[in-house]
C-alpha atoms as a PDB file:
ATOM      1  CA  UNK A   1      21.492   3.942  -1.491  1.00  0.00           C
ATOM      2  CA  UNK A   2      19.582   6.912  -3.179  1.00  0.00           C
ATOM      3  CA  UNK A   3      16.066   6.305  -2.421  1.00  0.00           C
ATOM      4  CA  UNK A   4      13.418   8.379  -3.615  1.00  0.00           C
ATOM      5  CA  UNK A   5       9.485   7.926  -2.155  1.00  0.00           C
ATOM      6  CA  UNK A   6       6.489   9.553  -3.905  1.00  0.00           C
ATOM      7  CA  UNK A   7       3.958  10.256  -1.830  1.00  0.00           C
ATOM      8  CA  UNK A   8       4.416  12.146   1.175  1.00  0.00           C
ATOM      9  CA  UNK A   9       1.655  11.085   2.934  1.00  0.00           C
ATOM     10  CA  UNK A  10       1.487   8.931   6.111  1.00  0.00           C
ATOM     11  CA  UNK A  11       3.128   5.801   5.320  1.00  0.00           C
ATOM     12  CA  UNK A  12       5.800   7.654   3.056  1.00  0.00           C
ATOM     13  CA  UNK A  13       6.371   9.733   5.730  1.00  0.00           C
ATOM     14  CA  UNK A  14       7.493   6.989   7.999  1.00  0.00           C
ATOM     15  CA  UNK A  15       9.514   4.574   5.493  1.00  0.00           C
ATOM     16  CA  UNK A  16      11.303   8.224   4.828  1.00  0.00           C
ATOM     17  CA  UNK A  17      11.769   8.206   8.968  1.00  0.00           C
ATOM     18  CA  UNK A  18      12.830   5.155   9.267  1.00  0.00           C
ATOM     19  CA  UNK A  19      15.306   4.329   6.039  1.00  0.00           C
ATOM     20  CA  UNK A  20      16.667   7.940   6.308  1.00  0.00           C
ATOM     21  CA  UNK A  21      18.547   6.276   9.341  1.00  0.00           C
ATOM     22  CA  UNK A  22      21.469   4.287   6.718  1.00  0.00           C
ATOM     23  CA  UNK A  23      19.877   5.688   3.314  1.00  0.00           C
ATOM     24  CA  UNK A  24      19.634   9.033   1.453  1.00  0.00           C
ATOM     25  CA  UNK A  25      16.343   9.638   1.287  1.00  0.00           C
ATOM     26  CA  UNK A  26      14.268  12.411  -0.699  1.00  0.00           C
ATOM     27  CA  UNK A  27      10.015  12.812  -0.618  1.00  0.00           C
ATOM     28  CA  UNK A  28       8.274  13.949  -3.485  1.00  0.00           C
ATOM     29  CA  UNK A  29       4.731  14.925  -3.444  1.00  0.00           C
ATOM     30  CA  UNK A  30       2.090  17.143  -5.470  1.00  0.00           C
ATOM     31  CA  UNK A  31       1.567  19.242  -2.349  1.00  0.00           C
ATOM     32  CA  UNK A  32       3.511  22.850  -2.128  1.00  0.00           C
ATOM     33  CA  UNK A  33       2.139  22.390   1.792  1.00  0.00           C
ATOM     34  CA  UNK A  34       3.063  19.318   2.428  1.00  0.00           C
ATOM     35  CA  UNK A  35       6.877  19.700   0.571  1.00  0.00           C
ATOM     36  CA  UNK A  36       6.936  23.183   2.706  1.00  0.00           C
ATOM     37  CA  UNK A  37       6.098  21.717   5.974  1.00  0.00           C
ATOM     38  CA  UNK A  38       8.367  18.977   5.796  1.00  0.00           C
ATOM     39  CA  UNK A  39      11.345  20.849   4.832  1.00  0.00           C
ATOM     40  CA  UNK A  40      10.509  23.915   7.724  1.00  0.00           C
ATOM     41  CA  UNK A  41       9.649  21.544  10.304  1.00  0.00           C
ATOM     42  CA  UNK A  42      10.771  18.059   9.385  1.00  0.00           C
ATOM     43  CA  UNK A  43       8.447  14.745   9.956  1.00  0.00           C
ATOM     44  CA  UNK A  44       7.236  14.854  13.736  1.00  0.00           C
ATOM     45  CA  UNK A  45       6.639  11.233  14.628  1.00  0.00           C
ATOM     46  CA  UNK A  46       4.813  10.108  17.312  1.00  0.00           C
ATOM     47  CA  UNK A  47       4.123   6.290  18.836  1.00  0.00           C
ATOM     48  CA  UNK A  48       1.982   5.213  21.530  1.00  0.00           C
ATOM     49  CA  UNK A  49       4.283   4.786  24.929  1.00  0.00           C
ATOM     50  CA  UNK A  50       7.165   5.862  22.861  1.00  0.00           C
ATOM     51  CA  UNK A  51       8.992   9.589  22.728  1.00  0.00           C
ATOM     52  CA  UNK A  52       7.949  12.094  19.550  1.00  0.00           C
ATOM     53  CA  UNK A  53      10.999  12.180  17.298  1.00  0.00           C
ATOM     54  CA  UNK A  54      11.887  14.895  14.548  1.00  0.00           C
ATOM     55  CA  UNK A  55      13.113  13.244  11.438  1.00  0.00           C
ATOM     56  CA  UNK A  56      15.190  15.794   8.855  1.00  0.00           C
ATOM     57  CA  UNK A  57      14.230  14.570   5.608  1.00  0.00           C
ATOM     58  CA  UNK A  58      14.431  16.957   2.289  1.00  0.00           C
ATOM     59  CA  UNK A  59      10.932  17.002   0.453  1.00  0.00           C
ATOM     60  CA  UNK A  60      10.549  18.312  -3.307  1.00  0.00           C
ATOM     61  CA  UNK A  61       6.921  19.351  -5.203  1.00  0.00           C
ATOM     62  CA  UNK A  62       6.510  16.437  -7.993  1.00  0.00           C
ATOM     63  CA  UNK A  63       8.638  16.921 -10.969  1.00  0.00           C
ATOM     64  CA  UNK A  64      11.661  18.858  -9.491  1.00  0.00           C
ATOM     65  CA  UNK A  65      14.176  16.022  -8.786  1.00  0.00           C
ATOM     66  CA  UNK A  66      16.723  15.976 -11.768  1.00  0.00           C
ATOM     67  CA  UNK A  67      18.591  12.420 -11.030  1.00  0.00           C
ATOM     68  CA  UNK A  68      18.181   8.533 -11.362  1.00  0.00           C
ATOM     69  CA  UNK A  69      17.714   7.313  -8.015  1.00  0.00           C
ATOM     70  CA  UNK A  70      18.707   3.414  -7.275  1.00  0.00           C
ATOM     71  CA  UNK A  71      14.979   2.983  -5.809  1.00  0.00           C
ATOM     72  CA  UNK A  72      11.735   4.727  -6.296  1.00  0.00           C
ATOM     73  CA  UNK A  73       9.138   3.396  -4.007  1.00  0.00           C
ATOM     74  CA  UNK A  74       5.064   4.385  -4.754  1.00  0.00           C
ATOM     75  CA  UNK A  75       3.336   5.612  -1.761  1.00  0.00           C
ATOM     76  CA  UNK A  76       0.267   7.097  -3.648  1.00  0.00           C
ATOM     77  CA  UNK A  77      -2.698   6.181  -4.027  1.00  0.00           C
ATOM     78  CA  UNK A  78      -2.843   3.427  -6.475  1.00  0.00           C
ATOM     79  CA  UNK A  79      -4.952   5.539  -9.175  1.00  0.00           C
ATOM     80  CA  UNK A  80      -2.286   8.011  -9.085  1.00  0.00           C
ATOM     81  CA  UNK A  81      -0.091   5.760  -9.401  1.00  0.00           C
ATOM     82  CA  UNK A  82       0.595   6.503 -13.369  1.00  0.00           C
ATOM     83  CA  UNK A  83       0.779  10.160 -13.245  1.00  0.00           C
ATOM     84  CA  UNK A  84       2.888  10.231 -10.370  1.00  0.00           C
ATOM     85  CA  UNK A  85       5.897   7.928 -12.238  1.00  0.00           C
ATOM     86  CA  UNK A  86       5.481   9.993 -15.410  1.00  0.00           C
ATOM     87  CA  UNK A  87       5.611  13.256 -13.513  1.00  0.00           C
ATOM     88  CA  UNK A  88       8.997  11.959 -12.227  1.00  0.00           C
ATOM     89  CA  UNK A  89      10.115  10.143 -14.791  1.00  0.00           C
ATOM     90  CA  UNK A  90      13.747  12.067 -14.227  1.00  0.00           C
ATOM     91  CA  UNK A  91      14.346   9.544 -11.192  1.00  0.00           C
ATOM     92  CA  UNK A  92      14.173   6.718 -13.270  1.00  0.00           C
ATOM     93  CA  UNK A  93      17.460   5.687 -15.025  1.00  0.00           C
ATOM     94  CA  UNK A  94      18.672   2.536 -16.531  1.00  0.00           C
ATOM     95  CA  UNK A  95      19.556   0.626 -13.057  1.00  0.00           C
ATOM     96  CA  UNK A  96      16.414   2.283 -11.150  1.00  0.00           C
ATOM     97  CA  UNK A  97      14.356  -0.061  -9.403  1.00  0.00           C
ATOM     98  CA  UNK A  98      11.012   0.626  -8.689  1.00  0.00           C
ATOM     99  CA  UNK A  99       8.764  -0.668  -5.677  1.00  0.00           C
ATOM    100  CA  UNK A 100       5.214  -0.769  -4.757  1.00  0.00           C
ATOM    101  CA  UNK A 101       4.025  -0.792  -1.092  1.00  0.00           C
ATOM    102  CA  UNK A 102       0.414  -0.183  -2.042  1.00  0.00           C
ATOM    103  CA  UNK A 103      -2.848  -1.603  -1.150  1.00  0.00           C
ATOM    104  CA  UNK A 104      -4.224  -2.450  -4.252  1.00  0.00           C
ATOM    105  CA  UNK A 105      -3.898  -4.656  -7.531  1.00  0.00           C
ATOM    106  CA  UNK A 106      -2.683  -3.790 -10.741  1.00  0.00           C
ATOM    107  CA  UNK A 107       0.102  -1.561 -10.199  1.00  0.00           C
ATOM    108  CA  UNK A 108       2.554  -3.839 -11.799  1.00  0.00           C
ATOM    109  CA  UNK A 109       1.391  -3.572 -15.106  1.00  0.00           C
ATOM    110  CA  UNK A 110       1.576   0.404 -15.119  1.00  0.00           C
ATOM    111  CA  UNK A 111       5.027   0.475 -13.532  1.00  0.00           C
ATOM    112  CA  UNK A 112       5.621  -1.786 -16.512  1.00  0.00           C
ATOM    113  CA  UNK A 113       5.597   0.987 -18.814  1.00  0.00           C
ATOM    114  CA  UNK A 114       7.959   2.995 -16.909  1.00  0.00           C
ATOM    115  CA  UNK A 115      11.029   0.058 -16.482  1.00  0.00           C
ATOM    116  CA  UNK A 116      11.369  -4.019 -17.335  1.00  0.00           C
ATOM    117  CA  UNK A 117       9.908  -6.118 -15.365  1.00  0.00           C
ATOM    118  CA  UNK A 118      13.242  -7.654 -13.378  1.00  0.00           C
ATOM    119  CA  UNK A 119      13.316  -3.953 -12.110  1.00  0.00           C
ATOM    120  CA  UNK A 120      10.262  -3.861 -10.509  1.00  0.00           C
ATOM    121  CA  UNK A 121       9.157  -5.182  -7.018  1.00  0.00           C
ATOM    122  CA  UNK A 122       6.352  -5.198  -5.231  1.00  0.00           C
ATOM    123  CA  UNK A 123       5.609  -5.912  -1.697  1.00  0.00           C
ATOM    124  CA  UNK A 124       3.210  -5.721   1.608  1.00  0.00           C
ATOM    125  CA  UNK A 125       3.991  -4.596   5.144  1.00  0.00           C
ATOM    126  CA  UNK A 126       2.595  -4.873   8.334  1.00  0.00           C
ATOM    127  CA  UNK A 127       3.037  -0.813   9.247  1.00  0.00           C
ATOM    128  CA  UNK A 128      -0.081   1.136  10.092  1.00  0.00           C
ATOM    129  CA  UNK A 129       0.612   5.032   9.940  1.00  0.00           C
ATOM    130  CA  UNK A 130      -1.938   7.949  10.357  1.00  0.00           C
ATOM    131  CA  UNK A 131      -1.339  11.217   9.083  1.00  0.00           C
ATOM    132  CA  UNK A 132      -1.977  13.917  11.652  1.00  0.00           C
ATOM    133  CA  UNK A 133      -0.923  16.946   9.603  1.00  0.00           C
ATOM    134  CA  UNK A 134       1.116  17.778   6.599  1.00  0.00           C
ATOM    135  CA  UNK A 135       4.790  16.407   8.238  1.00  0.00           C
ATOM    136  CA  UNK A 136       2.880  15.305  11.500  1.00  0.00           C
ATOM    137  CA  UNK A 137       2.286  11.369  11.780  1.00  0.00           C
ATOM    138  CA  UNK A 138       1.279   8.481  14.410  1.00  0.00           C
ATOM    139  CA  UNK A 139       2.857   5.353  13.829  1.00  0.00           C
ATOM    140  CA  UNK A 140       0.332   3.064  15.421  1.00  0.00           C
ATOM    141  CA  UNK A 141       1.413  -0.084  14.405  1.00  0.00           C
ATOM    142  CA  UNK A 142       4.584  -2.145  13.363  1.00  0.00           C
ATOM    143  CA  UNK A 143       5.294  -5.179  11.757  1.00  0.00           C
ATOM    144  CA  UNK A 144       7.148  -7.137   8.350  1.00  0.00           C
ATOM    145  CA  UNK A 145       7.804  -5.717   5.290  1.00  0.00           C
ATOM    146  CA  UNK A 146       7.847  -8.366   2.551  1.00  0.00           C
ATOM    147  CA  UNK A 147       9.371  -7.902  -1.153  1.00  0.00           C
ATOM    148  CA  UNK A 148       9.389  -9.779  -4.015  1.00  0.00           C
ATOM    149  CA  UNK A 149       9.705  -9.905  -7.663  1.00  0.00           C
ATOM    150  CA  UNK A 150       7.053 -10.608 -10.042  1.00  0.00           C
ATOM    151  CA  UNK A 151       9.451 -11.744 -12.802  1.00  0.00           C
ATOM    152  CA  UNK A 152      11.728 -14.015 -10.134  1.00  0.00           C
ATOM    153  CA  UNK A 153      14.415 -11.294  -9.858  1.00  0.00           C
ATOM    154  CA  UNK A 154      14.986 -12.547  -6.389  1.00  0.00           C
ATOM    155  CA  UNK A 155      18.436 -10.688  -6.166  1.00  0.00           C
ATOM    156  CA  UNK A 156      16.696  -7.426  -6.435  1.00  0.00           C
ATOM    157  CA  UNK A 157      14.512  -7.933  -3.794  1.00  0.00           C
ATOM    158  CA  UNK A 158      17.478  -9.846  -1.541  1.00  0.00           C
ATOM    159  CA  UNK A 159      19.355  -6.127  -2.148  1.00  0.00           C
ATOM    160  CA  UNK A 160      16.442  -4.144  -1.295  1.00  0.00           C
ATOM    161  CA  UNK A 161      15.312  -6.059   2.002  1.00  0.00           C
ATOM    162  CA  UNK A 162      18.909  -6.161   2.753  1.00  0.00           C
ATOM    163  CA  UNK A 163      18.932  -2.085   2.527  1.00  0.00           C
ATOM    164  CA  UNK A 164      15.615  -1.953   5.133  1.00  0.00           C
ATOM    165  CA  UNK A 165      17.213  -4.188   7.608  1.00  0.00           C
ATOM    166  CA  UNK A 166      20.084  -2.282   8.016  1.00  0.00           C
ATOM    167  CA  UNK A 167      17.831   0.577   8.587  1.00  0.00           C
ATOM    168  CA  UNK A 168      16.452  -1.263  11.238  1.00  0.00           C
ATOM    169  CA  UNK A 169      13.027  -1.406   9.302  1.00  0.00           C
ATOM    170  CA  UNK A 170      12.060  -5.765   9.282  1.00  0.00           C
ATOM    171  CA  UNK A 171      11.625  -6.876   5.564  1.00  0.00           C
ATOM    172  CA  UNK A 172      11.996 -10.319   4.109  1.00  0.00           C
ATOM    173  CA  UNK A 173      12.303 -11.360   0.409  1.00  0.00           C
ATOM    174  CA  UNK A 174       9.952 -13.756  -0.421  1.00  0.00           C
ATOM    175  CA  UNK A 175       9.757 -15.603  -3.698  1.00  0.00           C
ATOM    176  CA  UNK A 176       5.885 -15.603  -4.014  1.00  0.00           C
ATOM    177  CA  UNK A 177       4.459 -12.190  -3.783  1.00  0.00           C
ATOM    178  CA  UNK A 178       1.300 -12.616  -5.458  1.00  0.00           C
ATOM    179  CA  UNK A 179       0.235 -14.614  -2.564  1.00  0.00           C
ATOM    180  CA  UNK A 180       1.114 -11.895   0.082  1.00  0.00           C
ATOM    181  CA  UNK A 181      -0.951  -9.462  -2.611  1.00  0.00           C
ATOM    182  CA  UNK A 182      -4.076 -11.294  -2.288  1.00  0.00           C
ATOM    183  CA  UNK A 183      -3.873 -11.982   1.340  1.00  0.00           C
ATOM    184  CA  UNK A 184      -3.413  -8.237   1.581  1.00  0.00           C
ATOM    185  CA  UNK A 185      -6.636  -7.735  -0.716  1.00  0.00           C
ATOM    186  CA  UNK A 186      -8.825 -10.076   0.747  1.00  0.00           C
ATOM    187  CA  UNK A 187      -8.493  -7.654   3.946  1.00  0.00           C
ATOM    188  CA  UNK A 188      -8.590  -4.194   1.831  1.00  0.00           C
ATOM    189  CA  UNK A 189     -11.882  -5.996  -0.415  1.00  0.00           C
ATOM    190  CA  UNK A 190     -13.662  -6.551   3.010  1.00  0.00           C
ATOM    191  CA  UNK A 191     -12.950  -4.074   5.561  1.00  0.00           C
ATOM    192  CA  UNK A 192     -12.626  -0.708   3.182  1.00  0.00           C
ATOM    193  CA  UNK A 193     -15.768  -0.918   1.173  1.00  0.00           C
ATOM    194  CA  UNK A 194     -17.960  -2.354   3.608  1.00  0.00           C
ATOM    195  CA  UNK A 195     -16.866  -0.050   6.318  1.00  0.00           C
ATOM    196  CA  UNK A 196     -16.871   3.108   3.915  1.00  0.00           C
ATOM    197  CA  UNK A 197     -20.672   2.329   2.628  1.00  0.00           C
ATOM    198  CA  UNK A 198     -21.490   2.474   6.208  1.00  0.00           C
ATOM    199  CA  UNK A 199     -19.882   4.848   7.491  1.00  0.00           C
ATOM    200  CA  UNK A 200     -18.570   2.926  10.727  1.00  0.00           C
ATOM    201  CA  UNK A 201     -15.357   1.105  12.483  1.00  0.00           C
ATOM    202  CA  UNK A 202     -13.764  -1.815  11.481  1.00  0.00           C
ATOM    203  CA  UNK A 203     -15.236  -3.772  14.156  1.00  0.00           C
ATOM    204  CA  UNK A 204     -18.983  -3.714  12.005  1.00  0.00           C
ATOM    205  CA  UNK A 205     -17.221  -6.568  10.052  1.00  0.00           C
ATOM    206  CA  UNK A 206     -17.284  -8.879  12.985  1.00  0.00           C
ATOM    207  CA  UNK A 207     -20.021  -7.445  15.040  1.00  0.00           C
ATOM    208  CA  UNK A 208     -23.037  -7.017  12.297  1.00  0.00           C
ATOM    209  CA  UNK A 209     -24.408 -10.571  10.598  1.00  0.00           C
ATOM    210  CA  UNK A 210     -25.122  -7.977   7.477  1.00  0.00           C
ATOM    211  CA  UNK A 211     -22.172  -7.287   7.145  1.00  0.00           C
ATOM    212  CA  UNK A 212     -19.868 -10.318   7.948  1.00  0.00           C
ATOM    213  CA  UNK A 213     -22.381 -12.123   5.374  1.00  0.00           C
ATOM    214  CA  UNK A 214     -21.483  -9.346   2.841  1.00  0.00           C
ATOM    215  CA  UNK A 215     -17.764 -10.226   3.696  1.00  0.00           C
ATOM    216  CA  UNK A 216     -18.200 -13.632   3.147  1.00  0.00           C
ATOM    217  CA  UNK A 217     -19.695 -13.578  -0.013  1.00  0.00           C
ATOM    218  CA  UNK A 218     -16.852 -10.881  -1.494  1.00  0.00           C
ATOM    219  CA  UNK A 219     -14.084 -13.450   0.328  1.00  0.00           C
ATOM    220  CA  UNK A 220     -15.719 -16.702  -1.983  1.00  0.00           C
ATOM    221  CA  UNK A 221     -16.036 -14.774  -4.805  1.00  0.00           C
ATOM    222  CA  UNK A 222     -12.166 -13.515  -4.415  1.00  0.00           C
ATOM    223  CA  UNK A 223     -11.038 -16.804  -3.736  1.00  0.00           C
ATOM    224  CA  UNK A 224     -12.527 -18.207  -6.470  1.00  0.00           C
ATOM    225  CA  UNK A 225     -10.484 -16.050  -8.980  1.00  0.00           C
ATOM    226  CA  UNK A 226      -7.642 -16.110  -6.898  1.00  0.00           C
ATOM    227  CA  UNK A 227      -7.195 -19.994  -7.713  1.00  0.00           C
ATOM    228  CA  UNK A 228      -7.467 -18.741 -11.351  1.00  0.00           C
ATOM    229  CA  UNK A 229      -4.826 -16.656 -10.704  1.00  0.00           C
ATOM    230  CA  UNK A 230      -2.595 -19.318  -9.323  1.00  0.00           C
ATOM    231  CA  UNK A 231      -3.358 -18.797  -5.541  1.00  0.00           C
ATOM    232  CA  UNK A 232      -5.074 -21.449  -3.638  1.00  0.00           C
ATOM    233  CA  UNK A 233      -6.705 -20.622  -0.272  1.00  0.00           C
ATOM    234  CA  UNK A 234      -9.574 -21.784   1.685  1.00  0.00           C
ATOM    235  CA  UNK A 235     -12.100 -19.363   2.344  1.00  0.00           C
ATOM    236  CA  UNK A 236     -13.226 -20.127   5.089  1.00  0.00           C
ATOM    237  CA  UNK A 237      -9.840 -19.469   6.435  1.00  0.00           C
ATOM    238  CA  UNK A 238      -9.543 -16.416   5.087  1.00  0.00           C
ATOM    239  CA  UNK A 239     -12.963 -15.296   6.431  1.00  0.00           C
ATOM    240  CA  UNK A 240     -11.721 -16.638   9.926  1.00  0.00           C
ATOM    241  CA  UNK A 241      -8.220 -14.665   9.466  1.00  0.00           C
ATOM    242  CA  UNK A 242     -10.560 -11.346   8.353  1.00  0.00           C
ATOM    243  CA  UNK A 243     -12.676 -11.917  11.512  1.00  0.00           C
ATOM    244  CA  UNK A 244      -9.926 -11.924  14.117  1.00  0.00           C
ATOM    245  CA  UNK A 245      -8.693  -8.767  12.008  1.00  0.00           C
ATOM    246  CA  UNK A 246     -11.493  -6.761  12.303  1.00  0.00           C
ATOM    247  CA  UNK A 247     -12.062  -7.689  16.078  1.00  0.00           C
ATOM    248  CA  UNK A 248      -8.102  -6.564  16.311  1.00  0.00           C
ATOM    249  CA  UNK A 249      -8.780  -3.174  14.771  1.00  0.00           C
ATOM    250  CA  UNK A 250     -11.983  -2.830  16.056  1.00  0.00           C
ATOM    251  CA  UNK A 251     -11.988   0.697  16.935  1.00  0.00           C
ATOM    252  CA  UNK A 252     -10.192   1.517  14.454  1.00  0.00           C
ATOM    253  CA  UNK A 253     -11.510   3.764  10.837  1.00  0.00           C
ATOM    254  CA  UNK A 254     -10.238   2.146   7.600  1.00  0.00           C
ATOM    255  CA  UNK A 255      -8.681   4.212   5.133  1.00  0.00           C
ATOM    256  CA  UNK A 256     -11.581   4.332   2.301  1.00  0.00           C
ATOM    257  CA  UNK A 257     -14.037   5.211   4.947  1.00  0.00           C
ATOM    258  CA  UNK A 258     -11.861   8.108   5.855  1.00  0.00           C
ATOM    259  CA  UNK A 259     -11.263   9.069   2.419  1.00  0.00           C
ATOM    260  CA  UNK A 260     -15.460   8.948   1.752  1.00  0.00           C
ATOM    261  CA  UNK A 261     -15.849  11.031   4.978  1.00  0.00           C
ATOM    262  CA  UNK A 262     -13.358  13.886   3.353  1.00  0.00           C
ATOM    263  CA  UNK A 263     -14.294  13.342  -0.261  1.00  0.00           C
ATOM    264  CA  UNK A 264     -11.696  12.133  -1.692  1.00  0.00           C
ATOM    265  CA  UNK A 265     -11.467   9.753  -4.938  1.00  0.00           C
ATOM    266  CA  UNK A 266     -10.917   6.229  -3.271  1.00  0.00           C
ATOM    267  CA  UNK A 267      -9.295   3.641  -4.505  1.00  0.00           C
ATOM    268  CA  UNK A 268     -12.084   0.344  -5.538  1.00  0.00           C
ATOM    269  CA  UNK A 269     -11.108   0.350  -8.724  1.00  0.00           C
ATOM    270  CA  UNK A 270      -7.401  -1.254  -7.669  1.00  0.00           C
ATOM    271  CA  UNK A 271      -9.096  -3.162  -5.603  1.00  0.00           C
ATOM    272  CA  UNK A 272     -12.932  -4.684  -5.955  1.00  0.00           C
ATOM    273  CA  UNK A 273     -12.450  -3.538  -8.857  1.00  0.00           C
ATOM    274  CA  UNK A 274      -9.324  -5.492  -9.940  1.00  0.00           C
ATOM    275  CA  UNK A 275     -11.123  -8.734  -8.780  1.00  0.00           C
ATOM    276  CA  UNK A 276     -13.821  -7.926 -11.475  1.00  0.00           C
ATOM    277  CA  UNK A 277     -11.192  -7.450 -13.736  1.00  0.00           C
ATOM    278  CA  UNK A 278      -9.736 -10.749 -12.882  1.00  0.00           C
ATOM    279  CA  UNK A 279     -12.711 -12.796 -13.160  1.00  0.00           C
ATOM    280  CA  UNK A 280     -13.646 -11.319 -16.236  1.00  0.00           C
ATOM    281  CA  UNK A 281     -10.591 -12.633 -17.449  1.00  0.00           C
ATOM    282  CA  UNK A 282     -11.170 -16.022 -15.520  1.00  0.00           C
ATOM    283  CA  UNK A 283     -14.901 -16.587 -17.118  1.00  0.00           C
ATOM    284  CA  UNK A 284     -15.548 -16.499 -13.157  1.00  0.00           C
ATOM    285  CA  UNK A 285     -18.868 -13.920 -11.817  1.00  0.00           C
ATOM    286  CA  UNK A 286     -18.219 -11.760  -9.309  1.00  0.00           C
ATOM    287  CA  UNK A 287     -21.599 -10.452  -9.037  1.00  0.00           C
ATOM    288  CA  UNK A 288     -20.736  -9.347  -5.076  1.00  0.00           C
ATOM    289  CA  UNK A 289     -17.505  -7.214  -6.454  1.00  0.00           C
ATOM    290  CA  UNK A 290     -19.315  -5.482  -9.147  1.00  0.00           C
ATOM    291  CA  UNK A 291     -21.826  -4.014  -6.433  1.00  0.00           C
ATOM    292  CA  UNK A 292     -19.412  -2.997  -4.311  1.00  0.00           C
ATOM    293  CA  UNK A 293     -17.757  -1.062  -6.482  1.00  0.00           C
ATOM    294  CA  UNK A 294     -20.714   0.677  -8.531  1.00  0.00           C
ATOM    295  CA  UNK A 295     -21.818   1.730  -5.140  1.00  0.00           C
END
């Protein structure tokens, strides 16, 4: 299979490590560093307790590949998301399928313009990467990959979870992806935003009343317009479930903090953001949401 991933950042880095084992695998990304490091030195990976391995994988700047791949997968941030697919557009022919691995919510409807909707997949996985350097990463944690298909195209994701596995890389189709979406956001809604206003570890969520009653009230709010969506959960469940994650990852630094500490754009308008959007849609206030994400 001829796989392209945009985004050569941390996690596209490894899914480029780990499918170039069975697949032929290209990176694209708007960095002349990054393309230029990868292609001198190749993607040094590194795992706790486990050897560092040098993975051979051609990179290209944005723009320069010339033909229809049979996947594209999105490893951008998810407000790049729409420049990145039209600055490649040349990768996607009339059997290309595309696939989103990204935190957010809302990328659906922008790949949308791009190909039909039986062509597109989305999905959530259980890999934590850290990007050391341009071409240097730390895979510090494994886990599932899960696919679906918004439309029910549950052959397409069947082919594409098929194509992981037998790159050793765990993925399951699954025929109700929005669910695994908000479980993912209910995390990313909590942890990100709190942790990035404060400038501190995951483990604030758990540790701090403040803040673990500023989680609860995003987690009922979410929950609320996720069962307008068409996804029941309990919140208190969910607030349990975020809990034991942030106890987990305690030490850890969540993404959006890491991107406020460096200055970089982040990405709450895919995420709080999209559950404003939602509940505008709903008739359902998310007065919590909307705070998060004008701050």
């Amino acid at each position: 299979m001829n796989i392209g991933i945009i985004g050569a950042g941390a996690m596209g880095c490894l899914y480029a490590c780990l499918l170039s084992e069975k697949q032929n695998v290209t990176l694209f990304d708007v960095s002349p560093a990054t393309k230029d490091a990868i292609n001198e030195n190749g993607i040094v990976l590194s795992a706790y307790g486990e050897d560092t391995h040098t993975f051979r994988v051609p990179a290209l700047l944005s723009g320069e590949g010339t033909e229809a791949l049979d996947l594209v997968i999105l490893f951008v941030k998810d407000m790049a998301s729409e420049a990145a697919l039209a600055g490649n557009r040349r990768l996607i022919g009339e059997k290309t399928v595309l696939l989103s691995l990204q935190n957010g919510m809302g990328n659906f409807e922008i790949m949308e313009k791009f190909v039909p909707a039986d062509r597109i997949l989305l999905g959530t996985t259980k890999h934590n990467c850290v990007a050391e350097a341009p071409g240097r990463i730390y895979h510090s944690g494994a886990g599932v990959t899960h696919i679906g298909s918004p439309s029910g195209n549950r052959a397409a994701a069947d082919r594409i979870s098929d194509a992981f596995n037998a790159c050793g890389v765990e993925a399951v189709a699954c025929d109700d992806v929005n669910h695994l979406i908000w479980e993912k956001l209910f995390v990313n809604m909590t942890i990100n935003p709190i942790t990035a206003l404060l400038g501190a570890e995951i483990g604030v969520i758990a540790e701090d009343e403040n803040a673990r009653a500023a989680a609860d009230a995003l987690i009922r709010e979410a929950v609320a317009v996720a069962g307008a969506d068409g996804e029941t959960f309990d919140p208190d469940s969910v607030f349990e479930a975020l809990m034991a994650t942030a106890s987990r990852l305690s030490t850890g630094k969540a993404s959006m903090c890491q991107d406020i500490e460096r200055h970089r754009r982040t990405e709450i308008d895919f995420i709080n953001g999209a559950v404003v959007r939602l509940g505008k849609k709903y008739g359902i206030p998310t007065p919590a949401h909307e705070m998060i994400v004008r701050l």
